[in-house]
N, C-alpha and C. Protein backbone atom coordinates (compact mmCIF):
# COMPACT_ATOMS: atom_id res chain seq x y z
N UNK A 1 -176.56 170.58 299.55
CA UNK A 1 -175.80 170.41 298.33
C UNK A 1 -175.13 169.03 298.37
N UNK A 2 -174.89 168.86 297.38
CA UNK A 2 -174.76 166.82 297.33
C UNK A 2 -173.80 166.99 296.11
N UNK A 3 -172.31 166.84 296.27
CA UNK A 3 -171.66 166.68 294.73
C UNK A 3 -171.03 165.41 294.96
N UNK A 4 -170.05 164.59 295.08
CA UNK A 4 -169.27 163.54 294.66
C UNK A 4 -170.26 162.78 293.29
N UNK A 5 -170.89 162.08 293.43
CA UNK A 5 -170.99 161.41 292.04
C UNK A 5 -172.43 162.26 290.97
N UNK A 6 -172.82 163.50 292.07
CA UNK A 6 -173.66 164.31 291.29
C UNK A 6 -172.84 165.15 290.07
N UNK A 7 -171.38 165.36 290.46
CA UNK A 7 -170.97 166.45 289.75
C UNK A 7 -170.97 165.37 288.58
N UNK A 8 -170.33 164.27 288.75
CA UNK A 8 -170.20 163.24 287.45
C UNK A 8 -171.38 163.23 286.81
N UNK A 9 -172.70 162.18 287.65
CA UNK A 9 -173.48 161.94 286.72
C UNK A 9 -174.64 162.66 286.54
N UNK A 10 -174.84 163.80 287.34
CA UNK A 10 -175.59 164.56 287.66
C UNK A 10 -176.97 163.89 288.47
N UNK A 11 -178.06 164.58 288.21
CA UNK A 11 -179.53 163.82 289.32
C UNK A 11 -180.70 163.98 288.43
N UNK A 12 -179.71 164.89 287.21
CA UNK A 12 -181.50 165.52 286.93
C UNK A 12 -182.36 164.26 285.59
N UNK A 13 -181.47 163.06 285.88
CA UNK A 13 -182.00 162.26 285.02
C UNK A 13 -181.87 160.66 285.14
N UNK A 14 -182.20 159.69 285.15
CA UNK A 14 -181.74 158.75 285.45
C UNK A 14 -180.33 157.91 285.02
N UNK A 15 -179.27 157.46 285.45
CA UNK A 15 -177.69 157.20 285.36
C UNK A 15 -177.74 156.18 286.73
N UNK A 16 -176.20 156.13 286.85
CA UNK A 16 -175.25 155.25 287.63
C UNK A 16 -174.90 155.98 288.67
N UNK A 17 -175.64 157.35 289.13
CA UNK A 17 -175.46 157.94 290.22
C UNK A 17 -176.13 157.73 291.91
N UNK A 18 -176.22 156.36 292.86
CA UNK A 18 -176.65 156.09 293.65
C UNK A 18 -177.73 156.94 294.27
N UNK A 19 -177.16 158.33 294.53
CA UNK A 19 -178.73 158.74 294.91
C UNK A 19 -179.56 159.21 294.11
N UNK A 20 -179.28 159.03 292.53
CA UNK A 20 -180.04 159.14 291.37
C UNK A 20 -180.97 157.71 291.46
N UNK A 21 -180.01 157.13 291.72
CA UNK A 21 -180.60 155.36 291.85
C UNK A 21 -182.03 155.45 292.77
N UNK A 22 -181.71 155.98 293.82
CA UNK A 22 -182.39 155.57 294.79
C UNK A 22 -183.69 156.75 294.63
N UNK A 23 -183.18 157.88 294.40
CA UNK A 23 -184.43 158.69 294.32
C UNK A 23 -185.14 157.97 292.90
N UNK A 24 -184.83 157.19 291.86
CA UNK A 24 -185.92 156.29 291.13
C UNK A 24 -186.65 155.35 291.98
N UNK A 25 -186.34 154.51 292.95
CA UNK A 25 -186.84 153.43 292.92
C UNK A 25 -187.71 154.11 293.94
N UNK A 26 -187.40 155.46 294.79
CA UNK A 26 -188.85 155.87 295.95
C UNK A 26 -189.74 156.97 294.53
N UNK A 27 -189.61 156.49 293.36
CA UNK A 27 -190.40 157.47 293.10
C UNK A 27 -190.36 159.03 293.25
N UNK A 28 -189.25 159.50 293.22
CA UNK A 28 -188.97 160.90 294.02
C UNK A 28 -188.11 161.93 292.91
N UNK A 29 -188.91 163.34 293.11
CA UNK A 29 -187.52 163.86 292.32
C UNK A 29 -187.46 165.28 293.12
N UNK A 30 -186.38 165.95 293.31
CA UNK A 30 -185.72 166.95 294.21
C UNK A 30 -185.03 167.75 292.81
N UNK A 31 -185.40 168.74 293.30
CA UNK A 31 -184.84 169.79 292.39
C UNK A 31 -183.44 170.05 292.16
N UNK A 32 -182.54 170.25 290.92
CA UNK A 32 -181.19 170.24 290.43
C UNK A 32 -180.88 171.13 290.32
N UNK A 33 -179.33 171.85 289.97
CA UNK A 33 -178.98 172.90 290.04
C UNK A 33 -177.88 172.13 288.76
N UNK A 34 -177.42 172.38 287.54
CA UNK A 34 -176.68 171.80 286.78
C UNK A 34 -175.25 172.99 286.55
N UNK A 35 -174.51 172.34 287.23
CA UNK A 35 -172.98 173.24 286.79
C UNK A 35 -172.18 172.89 285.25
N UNK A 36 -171.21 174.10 285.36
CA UNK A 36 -170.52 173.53 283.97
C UNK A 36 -169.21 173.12 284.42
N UNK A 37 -168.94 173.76 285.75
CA UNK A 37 -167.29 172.62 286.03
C UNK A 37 -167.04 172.68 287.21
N UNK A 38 -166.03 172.56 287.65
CA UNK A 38 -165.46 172.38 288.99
C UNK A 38 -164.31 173.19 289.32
N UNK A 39 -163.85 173.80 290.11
CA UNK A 39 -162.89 174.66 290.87
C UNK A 39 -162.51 174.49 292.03
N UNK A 40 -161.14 174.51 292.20
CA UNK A 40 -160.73 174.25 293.46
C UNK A 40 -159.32 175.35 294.08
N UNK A 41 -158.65 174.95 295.43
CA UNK A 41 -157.40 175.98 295.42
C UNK A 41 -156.85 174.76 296.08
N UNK A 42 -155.81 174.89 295.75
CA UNK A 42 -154.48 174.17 296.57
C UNK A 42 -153.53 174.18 297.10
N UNK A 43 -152.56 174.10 297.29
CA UNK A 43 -151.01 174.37 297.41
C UNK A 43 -150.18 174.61 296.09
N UNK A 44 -150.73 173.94 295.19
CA UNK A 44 -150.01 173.89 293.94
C UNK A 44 -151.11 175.42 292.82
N UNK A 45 -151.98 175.72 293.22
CA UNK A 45 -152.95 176.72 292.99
C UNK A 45 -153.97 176.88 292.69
N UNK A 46 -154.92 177.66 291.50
CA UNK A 46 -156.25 177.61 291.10
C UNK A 46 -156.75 176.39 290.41
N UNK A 47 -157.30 175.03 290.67
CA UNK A 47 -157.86 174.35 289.56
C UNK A 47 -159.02 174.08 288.93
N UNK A 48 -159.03 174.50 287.76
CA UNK A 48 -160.35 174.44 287.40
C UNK A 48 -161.19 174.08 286.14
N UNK A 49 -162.13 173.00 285.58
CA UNK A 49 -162.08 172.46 284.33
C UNK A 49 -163.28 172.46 284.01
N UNK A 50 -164.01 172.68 282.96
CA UNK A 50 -165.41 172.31 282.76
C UNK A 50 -165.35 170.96 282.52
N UNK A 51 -167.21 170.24 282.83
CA UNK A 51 -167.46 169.51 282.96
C UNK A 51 -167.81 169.03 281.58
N UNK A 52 -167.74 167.54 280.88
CA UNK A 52 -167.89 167.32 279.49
C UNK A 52 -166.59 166.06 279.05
N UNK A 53 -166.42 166.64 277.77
CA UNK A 53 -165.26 164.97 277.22
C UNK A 53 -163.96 165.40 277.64
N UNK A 54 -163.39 164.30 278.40
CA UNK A 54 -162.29 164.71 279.26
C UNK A 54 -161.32 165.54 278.55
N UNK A 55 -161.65 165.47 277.04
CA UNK A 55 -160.06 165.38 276.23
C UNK A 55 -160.96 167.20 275.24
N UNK A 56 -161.95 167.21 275.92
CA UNK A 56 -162.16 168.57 275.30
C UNK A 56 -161.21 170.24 275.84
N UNK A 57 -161.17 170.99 275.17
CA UNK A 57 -161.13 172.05 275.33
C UNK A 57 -161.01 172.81 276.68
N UNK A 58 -160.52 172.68 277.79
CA UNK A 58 -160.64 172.95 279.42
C UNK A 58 -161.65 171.93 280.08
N UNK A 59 -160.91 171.07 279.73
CA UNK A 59 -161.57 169.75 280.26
C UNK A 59 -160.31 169.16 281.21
N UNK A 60 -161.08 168.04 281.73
CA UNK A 60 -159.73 167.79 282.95
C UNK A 60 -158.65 167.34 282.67
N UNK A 61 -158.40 167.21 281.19
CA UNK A 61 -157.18 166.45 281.06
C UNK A 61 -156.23 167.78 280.51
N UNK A 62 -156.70 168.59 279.89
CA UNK A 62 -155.94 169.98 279.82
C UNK A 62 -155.81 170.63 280.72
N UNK A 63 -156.52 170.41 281.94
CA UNK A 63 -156.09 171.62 283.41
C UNK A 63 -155.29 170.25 283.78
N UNK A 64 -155.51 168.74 284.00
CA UNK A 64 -154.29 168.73 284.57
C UNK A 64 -152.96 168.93 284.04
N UNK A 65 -152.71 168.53 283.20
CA UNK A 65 -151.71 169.03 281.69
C UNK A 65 -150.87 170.62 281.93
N UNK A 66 -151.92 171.48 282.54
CA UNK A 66 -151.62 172.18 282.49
C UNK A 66 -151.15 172.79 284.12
N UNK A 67 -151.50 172.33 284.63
CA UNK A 67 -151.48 172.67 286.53
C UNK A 67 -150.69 171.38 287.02
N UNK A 68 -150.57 170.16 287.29
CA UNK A 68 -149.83 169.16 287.50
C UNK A 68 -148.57 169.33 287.39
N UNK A 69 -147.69 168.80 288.93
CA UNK A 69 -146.42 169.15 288.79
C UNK A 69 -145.44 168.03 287.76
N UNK A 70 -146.61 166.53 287.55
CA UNK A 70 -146.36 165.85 287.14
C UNK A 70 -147.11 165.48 286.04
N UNK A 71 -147.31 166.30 285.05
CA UNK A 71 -148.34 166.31 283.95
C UNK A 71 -148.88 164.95 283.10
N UNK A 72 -147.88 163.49 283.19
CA UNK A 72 -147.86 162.71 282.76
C UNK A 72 -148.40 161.88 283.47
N UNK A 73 -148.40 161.90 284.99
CA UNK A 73 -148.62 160.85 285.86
C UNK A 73 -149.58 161.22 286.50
N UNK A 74 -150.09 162.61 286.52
CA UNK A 74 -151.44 163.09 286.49
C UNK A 74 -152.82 162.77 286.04
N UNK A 75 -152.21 162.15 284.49
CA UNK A 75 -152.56 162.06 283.65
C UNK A 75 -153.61 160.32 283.78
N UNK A 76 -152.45 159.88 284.04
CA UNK A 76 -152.29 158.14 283.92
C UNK A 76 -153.17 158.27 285.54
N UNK A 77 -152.88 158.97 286.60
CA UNK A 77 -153.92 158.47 287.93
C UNK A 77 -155.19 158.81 287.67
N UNK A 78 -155.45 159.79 286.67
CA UNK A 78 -157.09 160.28 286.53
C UNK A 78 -157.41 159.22 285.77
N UNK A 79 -157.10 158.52 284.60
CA UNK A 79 -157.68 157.29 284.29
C UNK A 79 -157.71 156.14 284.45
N UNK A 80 -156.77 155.99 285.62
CA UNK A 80 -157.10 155.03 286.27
C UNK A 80 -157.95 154.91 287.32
N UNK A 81 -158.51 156.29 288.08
CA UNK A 81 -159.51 156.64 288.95
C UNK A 81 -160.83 156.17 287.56
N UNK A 82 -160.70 156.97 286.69
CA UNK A 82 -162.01 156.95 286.03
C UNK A 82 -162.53 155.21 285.81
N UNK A 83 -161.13 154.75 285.74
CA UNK A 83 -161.25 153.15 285.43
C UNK A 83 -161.80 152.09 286.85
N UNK A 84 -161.60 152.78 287.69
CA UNK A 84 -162.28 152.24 289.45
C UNK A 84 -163.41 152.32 289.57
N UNK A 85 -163.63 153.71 288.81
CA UNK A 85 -165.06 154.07 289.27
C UNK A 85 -165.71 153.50 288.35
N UNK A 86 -165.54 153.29 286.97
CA UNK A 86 -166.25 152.51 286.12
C UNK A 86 -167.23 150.76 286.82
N UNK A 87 -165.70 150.30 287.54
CA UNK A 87 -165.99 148.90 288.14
C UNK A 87 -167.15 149.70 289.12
N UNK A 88 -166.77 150.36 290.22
CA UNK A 88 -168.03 150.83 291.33
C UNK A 88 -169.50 150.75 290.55
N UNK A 89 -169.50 152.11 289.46
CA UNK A 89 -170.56 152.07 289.07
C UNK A 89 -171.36 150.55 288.73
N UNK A 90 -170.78 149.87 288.20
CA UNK A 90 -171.14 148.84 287.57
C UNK A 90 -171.63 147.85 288.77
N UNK A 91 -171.12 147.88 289.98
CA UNK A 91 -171.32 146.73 291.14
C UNK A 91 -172.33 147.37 291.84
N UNK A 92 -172.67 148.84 291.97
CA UNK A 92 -173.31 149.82 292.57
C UNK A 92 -175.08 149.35 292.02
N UNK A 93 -174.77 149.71 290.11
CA UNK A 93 -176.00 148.84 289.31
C UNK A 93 -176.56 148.04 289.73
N UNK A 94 -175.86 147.08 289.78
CA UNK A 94 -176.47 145.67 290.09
C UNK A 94 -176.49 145.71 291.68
N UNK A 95 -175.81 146.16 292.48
CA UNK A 95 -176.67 145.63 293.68
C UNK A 95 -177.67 146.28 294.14
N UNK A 96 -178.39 147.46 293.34
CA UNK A 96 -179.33 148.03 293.73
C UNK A 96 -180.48 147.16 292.41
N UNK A 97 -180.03 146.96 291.43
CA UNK A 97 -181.20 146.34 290.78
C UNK A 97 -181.37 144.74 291.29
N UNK A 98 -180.77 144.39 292.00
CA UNK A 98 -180.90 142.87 293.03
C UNK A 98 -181.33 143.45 294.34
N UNK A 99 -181.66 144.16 294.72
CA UNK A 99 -182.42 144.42 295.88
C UNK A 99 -183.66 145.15 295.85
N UNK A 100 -184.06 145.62 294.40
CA UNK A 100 -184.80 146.02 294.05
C UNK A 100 -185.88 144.72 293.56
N UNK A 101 -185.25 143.52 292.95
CA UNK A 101 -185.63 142.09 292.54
C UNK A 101 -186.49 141.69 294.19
N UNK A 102 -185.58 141.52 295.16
CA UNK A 102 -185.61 141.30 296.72
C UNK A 102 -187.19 141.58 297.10
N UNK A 103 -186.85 142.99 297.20
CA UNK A 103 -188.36 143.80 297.30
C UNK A 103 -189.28 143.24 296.57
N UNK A 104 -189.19 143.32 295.61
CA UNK A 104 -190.58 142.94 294.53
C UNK A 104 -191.20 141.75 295.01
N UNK A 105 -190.32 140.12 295.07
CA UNK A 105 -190.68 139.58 295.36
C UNK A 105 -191.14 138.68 296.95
C-alpha cells in the first residue's frame, strides 16, 4: 500500500504524483484501489474527511473546522501546506521531465 501523494493525486492516471511519474516513463501500470477519504485517531480524537474540493461538504476544511483545537490556525497551516506542496509538485515536474530529456538524448 503506497498513500502520501497517492491519497492526493491518486495512480490510476497520469498527474504530479512521483510514482505516478515514474510508473509513466517505465511504461508500467499496477493496479489501484481508489478511496473516498481519509481517517485517523489522535489525542484530540476521530479525524476524518472525504477526499474532493477542500471547501466541500466533509471535506478537510470542515473536519478541521470542526475537530481543531484551533479552528482558524488549522485552517491557515493546511493552506499553507497545500501551498508547499504546490512548489514540490512543480520542481518534482520538471526534474523528472529534465531527466527524462537526459535519457533520450
Amino acid at each position: 500500500m503506497q498513500v502520501g501523494p497517492s491519497i492526493w493525486e491518486g495512480l490510476d492516471r497520469p498527474c504530479d504524483n512521483p510514482l505516478r511519474m515514474v510508473l509513466d516513463v517505465l511504461e508500467e501500470e499496477v493496479p489501484v484501489k481508489a478511496y473516498d477519504g481519509w481517517s485517523m485517531w489522535t489525542e484530540e480524537g476521530h479525524w476524518r474527511y472525504k477526499f474532493g474540493p477542500i471547501d466541500a461538504p466533509g471535506g478537510v476544511i470542515e473536519m478541521l473546522k470542526g475537530n481543531a483545537s484551533s479552528p482558524e490556525a488549522a485552517v491557515k497551516e493546511w493552506n499553507e501546506l497545500q501551498d508547499s506542496l504546490a512548489v514540490l509538485s512543480e520542481v518534482l515536474t520538471v526534474t523528472l521531465y529534465l531527466a527524462t530529456l537526459l535519457e533520450t538524448h
